[in-house]
C-alpha atoms as a PDB file:
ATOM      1  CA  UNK A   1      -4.511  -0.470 -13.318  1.00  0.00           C
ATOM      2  CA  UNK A   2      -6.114   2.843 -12.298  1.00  0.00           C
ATOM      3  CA  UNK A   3      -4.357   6.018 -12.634  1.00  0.00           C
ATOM      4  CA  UNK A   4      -4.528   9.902 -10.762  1.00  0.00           C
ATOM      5  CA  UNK A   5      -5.999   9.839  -7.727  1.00  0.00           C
ATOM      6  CA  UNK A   6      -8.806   9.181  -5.474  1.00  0.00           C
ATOM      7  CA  UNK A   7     -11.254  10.487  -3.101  1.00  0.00           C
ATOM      8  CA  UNK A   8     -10.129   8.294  -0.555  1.00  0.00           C
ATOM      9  CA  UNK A   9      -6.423   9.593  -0.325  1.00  0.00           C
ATOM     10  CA  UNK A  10      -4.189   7.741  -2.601  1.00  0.00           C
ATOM     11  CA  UNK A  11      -2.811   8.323  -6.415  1.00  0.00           C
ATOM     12  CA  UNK A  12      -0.422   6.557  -8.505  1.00  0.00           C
ATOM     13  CA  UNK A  13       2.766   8.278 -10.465  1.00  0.00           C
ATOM     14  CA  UNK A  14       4.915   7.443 -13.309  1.00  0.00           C
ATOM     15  CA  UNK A  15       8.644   6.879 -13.028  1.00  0.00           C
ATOM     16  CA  UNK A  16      10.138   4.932 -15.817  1.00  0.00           C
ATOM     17  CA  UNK A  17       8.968   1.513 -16.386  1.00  0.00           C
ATOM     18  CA  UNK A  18       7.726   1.439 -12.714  1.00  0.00           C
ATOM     19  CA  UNK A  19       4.990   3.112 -10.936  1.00  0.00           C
ATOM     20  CA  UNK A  20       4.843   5.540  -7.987  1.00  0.00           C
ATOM     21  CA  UNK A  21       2.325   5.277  -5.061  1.00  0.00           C
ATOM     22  CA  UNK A  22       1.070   7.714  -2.881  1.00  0.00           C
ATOM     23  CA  UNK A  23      -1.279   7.924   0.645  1.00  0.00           C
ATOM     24  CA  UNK A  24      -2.137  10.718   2.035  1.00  0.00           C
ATOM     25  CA  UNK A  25      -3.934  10.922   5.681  1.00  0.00           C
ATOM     26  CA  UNK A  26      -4.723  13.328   8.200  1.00  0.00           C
ATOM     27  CA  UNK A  27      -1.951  10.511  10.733  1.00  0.00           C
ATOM     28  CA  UNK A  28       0.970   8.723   9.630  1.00  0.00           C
ATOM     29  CA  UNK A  29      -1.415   5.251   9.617  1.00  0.00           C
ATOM     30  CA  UNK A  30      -3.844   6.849   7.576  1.00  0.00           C
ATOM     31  CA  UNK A  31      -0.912   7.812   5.032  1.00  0.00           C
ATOM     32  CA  UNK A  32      -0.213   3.941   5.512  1.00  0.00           C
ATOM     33  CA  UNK A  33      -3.396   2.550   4.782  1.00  0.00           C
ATOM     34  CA  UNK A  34      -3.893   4.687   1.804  1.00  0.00           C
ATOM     35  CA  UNK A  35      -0.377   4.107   0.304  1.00  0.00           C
ATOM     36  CA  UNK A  36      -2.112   0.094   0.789  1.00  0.00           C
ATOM     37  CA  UNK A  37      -4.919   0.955  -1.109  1.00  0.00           C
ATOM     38  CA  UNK A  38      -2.569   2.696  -3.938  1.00  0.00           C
ATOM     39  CA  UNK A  39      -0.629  -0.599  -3.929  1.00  0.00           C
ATOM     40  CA  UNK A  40      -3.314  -2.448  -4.490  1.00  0.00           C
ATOM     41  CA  UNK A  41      -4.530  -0.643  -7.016  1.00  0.00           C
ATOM     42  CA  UNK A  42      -1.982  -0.867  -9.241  1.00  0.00           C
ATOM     43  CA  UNK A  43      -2.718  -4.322  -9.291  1.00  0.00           C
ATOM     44  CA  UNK A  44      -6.299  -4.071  -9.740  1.00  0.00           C
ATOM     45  CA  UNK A  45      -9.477  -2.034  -9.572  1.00  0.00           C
ATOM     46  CA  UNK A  46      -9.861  -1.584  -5.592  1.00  0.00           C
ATOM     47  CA  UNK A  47     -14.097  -1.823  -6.267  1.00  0.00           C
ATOM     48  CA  UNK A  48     -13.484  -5.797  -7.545  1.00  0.00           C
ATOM     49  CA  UNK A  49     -11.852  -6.765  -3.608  1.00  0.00           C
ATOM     50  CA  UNK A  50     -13.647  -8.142  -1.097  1.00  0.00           C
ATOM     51  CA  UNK A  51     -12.618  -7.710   2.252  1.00  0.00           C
ATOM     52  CA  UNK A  52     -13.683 -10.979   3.364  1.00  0.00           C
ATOM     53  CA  UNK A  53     -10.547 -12.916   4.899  1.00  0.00           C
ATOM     54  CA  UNK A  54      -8.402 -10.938   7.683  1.00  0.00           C
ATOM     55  CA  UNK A  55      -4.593 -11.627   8.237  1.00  0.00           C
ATOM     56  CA  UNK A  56      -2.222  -9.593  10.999  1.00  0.00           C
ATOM     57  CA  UNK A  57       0.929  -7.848   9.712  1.00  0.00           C
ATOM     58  CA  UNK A  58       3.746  -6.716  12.000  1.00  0.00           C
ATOM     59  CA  UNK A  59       7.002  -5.001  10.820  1.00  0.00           C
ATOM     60  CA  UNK A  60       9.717  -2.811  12.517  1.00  0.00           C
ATOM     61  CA  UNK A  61      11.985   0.115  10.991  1.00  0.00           C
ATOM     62  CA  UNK A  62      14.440   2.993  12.743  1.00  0.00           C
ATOM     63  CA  UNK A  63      12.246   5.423  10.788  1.00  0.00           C
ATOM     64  CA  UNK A  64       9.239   5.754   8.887  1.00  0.00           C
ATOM     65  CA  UNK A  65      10.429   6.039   5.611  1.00  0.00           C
ATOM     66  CA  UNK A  66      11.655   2.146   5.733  1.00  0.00           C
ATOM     67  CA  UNK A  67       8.763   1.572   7.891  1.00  0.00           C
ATOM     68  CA  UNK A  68       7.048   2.450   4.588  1.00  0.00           C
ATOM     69  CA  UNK A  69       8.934  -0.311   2.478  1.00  0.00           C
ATOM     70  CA  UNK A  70       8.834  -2.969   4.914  1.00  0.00           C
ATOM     71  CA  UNK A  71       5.062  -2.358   5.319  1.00  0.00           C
ATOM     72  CA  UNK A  72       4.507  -2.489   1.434  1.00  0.00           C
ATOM     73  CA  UNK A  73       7.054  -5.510   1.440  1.00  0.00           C
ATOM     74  CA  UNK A  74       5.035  -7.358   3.817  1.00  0.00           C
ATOM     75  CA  UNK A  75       1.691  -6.631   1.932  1.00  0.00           C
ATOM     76  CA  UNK A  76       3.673  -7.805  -1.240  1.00  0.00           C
ATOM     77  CA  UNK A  77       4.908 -11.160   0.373  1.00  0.00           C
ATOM     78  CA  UNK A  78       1.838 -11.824   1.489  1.00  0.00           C
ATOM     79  CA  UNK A  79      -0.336 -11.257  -1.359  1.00  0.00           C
ATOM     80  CA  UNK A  80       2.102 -13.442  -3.206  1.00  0.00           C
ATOM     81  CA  UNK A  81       2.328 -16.439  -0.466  1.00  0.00           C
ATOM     82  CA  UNK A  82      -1.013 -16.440   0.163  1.00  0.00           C
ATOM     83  CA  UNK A  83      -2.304 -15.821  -3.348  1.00  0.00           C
ATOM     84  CA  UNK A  84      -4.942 -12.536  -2.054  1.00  0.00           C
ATOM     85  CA  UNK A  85      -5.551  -9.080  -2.739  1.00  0.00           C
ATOM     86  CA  UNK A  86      -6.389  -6.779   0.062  1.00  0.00           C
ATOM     87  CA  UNK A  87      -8.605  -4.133  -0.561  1.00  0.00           C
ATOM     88  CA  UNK A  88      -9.017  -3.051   3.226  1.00  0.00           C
ATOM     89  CA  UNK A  89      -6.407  -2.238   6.001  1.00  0.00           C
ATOM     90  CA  UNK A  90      -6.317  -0.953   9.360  1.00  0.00           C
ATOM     91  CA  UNK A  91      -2.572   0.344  10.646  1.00  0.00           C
ATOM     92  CA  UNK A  92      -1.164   1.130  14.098  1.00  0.00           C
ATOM     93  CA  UNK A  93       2.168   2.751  14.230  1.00  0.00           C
ATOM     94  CA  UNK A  94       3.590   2.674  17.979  1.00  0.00           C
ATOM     95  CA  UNK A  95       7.251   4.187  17.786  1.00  0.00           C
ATOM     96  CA  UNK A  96       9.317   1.846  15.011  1.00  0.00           C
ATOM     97  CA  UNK A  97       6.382  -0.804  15.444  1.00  0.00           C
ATOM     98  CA  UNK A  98       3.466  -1.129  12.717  1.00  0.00           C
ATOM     99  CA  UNK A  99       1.003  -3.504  13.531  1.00  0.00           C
ATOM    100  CA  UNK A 100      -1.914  -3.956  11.153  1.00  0.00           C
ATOM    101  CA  UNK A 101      -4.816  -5.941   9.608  1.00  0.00           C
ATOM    102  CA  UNK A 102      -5.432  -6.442   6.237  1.00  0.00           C
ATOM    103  CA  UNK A 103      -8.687  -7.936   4.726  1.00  0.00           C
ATOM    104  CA  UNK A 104      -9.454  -9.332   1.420  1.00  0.00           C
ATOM    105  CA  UNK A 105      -9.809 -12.421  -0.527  1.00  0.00           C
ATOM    106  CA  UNK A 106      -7.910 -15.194  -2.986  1.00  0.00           C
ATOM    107  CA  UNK A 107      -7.292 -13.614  -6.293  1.00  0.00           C
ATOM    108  CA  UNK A 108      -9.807 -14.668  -9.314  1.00  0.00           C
ATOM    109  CA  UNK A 109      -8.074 -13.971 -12.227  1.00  0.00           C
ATOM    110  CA  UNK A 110     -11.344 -13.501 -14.422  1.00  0.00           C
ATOM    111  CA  UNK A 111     -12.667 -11.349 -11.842  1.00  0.00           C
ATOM    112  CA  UNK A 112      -9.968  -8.751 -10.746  1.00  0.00           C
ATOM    113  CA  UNK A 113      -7.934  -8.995 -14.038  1.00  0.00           C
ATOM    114  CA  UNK A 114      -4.641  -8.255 -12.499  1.00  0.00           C
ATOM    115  CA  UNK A 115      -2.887  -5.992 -14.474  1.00  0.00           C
ATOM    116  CA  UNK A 116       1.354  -6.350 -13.366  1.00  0.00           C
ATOM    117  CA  UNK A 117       3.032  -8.639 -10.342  1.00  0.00           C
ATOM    118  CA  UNK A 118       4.570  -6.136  -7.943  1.00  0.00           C
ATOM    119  CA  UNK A 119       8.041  -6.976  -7.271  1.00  0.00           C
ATOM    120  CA  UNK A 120       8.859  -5.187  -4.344  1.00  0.00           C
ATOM    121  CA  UNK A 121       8.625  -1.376  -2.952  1.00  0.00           C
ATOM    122  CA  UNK A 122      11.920   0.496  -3.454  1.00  0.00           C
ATOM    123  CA  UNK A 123      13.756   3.358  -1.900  1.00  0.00           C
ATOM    124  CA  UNK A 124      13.429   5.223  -5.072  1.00  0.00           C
ATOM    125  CA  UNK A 125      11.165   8.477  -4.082  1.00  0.00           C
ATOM    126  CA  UNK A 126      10.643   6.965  -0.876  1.00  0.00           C
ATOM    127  CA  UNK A 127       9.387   9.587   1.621  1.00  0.00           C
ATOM    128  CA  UNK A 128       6.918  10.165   4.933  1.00  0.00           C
ATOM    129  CA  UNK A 129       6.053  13.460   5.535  1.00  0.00           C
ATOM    130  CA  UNK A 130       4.391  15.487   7.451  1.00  0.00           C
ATOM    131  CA  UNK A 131       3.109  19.200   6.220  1.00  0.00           C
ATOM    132  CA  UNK A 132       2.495  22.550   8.400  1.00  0.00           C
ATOM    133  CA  UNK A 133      -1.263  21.728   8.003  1.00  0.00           C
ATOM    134  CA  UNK A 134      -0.550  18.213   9.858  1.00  0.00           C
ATOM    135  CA  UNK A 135      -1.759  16.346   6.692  1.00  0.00           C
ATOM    136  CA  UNK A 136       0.799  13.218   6.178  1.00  0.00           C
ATOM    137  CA  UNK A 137       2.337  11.595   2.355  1.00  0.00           C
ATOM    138  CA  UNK A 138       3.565   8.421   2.225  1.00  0.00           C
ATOM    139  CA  UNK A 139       5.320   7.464  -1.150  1.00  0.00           C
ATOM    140  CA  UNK A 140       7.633   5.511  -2.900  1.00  0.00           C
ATOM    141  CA  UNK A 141       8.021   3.603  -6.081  1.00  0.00           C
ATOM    142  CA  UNK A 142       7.338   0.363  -6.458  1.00  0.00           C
ATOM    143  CA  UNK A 143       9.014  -2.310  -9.317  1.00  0.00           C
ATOM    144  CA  UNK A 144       6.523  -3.809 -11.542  1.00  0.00           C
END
């Protein structure tokens, strides 16, 4: 799992047993993508996932704080159905609508050496904000 954060917008926190997740992005989809990337970092070092295979993800939400957990849910779902990691994402956010892409490719134990199964993205510290600088955080803790 890596830990602190990244060049690239993203960091991990602790709460209890579980770990937090964090994107930050000049837009609310780049706060998306990056809280993605945090996801799937928890899992596994983002540098061992190739982006090869591309699936479409749509979710809808009153606000963007569930927006949040249905889009991690989604990634969740589908990394378990599907047996993948993603390791690249591309988000739209049109009112309550997210539509995205995700790429990446079947997991290989040996090779990504997952470190936890994700559970699920809570409420717990869930929030989407947006600063006075117009920078945007997306976080929220997710059950490993």
């Amino acid at each position: 799992m890596s830990s602190g954060a990244d060049s690239r917008g993203w960091s991990h926190f602790v709460h209890g047993a579980d770990i937090g997740i964090e994107g930050r992005g000049g837009s609310m989809t780049d706060a998306f993508e990056q809280a993605a990337l945090a996801l799937t970092a928890v899992i596994t070092d983002l540098r061992s996932v190739r982006g090869g295979e591309e699936i479409g993800i749509e979710c809808e939400a009153p606000d963007p704080e569930l927006l949040l957990v249905d889009w991690l849910n989604a990634l969740i779902f589908e990394m378990a159905v599907r047996r993948m990691l993603f390791g690249r994402f591309s988000v739209t956010i049109e009112g309550a609508r997210l539509r995205a892409t995700a790429w990446g490719e079947p997991l290989d134990a040996d090779r990504h050496q997952p470190a936890v199964e994700i559970k699920g993205a809570t409420y717990t510290q869930l929030s989407v904000t947006e600063n006075d600088a117009g920078a945007w955080t997306a976080r929220c803790v997710v059950d490993v």
